[in-house]
C-alpha atoms as a PDB file:
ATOM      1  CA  UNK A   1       9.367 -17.355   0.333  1.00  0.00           C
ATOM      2  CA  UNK A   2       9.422 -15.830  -3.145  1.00  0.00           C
ATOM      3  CA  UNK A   3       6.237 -15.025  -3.726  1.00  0.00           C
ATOM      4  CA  UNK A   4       5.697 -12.331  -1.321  1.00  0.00           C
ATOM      5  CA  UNK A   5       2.423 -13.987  -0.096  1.00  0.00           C
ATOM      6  CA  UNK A   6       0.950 -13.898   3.367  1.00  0.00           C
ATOM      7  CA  UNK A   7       0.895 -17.646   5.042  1.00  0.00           C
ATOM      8  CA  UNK A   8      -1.451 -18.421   7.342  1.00  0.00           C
ATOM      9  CA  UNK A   9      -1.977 -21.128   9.284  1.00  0.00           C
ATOM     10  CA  UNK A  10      -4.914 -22.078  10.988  1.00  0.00           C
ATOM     11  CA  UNK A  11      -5.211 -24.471  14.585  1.00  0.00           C
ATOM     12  CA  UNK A  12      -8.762 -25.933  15.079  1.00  0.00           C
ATOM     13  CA  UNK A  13     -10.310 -29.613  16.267  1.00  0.00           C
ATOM     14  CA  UNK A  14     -12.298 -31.470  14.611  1.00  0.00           C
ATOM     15  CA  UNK A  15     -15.433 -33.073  15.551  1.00  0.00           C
ATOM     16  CA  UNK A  16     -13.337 -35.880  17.334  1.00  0.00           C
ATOM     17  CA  UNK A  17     -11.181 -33.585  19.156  1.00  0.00           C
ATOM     18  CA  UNK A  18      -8.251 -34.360  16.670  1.00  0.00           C
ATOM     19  CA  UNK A  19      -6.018 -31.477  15.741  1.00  0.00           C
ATOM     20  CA  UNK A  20      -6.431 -30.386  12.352  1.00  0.00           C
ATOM     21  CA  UNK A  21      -3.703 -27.792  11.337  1.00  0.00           C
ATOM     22  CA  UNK A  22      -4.336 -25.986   7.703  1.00  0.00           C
ATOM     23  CA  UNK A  23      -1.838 -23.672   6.044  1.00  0.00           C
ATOM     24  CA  UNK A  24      -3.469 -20.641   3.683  1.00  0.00           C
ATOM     25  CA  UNK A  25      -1.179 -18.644   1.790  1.00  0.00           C
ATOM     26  CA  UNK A  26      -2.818 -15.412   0.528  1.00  0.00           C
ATOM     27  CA  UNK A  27      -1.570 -13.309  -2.774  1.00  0.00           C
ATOM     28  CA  UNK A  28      -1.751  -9.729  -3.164  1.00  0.00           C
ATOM     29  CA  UNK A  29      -3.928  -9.467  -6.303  1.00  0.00           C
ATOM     30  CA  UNK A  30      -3.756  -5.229  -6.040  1.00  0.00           C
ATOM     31  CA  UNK A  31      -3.358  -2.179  -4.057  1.00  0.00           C
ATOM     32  CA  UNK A  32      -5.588   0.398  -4.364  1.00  0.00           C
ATOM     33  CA  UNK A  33      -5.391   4.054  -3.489  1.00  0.00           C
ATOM     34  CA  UNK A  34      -8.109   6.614  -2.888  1.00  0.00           C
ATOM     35  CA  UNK A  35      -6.943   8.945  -5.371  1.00  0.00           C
ATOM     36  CA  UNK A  36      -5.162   8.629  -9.012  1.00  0.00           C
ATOM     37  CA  UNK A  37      -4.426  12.138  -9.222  1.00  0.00           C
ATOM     38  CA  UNK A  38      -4.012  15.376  -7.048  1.00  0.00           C
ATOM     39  CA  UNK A  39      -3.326  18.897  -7.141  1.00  0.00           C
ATOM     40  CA  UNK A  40      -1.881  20.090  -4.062  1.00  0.00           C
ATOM     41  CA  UNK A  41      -0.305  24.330  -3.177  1.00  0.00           C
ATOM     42  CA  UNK A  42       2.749  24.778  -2.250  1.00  0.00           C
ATOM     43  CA  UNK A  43       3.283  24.082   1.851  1.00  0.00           C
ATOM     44  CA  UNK A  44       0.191  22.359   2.304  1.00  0.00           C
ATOM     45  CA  UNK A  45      -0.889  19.002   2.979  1.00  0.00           C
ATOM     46  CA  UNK A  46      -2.881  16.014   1.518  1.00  0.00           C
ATOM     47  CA  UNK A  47      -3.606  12.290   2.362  1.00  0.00           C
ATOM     48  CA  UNK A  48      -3.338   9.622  -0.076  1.00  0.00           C
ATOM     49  CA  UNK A  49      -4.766   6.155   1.604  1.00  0.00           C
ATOM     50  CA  UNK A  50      -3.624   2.638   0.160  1.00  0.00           C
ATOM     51  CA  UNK A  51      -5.360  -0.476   0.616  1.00  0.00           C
ATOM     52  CA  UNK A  52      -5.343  -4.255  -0.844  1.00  0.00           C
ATOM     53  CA  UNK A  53      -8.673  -4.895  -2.380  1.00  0.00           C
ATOM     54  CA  UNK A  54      -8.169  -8.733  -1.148  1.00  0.00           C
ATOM     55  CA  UNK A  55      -9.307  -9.155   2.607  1.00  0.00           C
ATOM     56  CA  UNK A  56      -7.273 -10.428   5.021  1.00  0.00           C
ATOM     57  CA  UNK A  57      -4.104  -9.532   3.624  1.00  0.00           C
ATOM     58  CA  UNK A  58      -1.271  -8.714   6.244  1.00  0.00           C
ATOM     59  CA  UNK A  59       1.661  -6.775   4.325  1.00  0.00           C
ATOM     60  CA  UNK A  60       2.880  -3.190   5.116  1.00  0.00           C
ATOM     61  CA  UNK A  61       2.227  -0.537   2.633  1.00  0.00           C
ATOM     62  CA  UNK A  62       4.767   1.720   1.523  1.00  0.00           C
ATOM     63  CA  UNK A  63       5.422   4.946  -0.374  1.00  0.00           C
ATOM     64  CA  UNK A  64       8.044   6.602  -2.882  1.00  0.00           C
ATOM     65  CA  UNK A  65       7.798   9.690  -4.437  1.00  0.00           C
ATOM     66  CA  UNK A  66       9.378  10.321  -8.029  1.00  0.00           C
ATOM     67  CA  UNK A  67      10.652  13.610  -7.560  1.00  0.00           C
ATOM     68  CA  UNK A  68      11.435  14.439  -3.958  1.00  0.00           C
ATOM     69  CA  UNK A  69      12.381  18.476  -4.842  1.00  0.00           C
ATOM     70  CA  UNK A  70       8.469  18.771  -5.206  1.00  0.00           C
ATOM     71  CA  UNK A  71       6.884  16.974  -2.570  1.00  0.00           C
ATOM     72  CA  UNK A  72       7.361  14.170   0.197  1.00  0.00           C
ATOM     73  CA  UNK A  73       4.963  11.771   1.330  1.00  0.00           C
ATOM     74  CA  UNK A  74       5.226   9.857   4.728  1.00  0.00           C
ATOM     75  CA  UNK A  75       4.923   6.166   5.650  1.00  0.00           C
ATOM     76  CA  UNK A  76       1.500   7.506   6.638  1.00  0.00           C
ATOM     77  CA  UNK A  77       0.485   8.316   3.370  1.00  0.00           C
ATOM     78  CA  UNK A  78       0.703  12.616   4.539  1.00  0.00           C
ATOM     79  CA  UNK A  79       1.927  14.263   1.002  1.00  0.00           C
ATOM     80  CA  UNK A  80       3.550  18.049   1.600  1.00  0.00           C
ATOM     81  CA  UNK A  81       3.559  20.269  -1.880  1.00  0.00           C
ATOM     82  CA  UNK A  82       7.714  21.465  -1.546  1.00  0.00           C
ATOM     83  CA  UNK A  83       7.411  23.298  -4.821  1.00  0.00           C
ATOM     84  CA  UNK A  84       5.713  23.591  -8.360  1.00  0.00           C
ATOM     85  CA  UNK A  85       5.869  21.002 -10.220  1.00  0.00           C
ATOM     86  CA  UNK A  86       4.963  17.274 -11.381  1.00  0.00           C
ATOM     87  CA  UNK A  87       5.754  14.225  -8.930  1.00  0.00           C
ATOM     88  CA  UNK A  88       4.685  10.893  -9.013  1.00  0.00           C
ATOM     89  CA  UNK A  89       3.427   8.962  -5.818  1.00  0.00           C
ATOM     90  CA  UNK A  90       3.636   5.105  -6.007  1.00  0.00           C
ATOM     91  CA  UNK A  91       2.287   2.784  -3.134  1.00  0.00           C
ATOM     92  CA  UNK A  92       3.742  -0.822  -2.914  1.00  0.00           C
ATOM     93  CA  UNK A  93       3.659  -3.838  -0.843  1.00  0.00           C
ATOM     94  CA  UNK A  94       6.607  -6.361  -0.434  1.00  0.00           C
ATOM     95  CA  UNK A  95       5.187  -8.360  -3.356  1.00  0.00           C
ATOM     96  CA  UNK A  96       5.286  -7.021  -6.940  1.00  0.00           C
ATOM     97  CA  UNK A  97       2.182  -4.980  -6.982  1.00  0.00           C
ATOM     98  CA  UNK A  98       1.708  -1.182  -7.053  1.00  0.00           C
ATOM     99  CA  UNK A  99      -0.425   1.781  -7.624  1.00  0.00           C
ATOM    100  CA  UNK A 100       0.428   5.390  -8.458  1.00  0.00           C
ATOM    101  CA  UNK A 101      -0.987   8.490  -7.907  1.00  0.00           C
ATOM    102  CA  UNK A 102       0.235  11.876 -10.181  1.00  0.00           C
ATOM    103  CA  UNK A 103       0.626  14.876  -7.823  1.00  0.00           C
ATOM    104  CA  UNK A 104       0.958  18.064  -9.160  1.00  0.00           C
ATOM    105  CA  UNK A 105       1.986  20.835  -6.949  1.00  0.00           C
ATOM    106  CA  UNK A 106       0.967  24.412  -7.635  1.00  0.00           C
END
C-alpha cells in the first residue's frame, strides 16, 4: 500500500442475513501536537502529545529531534533539555504528514 492509509474492513449482515463485507480506507489528513513551541531548563522534563485530528485513525506516532546535543524526546513524547540551545521536535506518522514543535533549552 502506498498511500500510508489505514484499511478497514467491516463484517456485518444484512437484513436477510446475507454477509455484507465493506472495505474503508482512512487518510491521515494531519497530526497535531499540543504545543508549537517550548522553553524547557537544562535537566528537566516536558511532554509534547501528538494526535491525528481525523478519528479513527490507527497509525503509530513517532518523534525526531533536530539536534540531539540539546535535547531527546522519547517514543512517549517525554522531551529532556541536554543543554542550551535551539532543537527542533517533529512528530510523524508512517504517511507523509508531520508537525513540529521548536524547543528551546535554557
Amino acid at each position: 500500500m502506498t498511500d500510508k492509509s489505514t484499511v478497514y474492513t467491516i463484517y456485518a449482515e444484512d437484513e436477510n442475513g446475507n454477509a455484507v463485507i465493506e472495505t474503508v480506507r482512512v487518510t491521515v489528513k494531519e497530526i497535531k501536537l499540543d504545543k508549537t513551541k517550548a522553553a524547557i531548563k537544562k535537566g528537566k522534563v516536558i511532554s509534547l502529545t501528538a494526535s491525528f485530528t481525523d478519528d479513527g485513525i490507527d497509525q503509530e506516532i513517532k518523534f525526531k529531534t533536530s539536534n540531539k546535543k540539546v535535547c531527546k524526546i522519547t517514543s512517549d513524547g517525554k522531551i529532556k533539555g541536554i543543554k542550551k540551545g535551539k532543537a527542533v521536535i517533529t512528530a510523524y506518522s508512517s504517511g507523509s504528514k508531520y508537525a513540529t514543535c521548536k524547543i528551546t533549552v535554557k
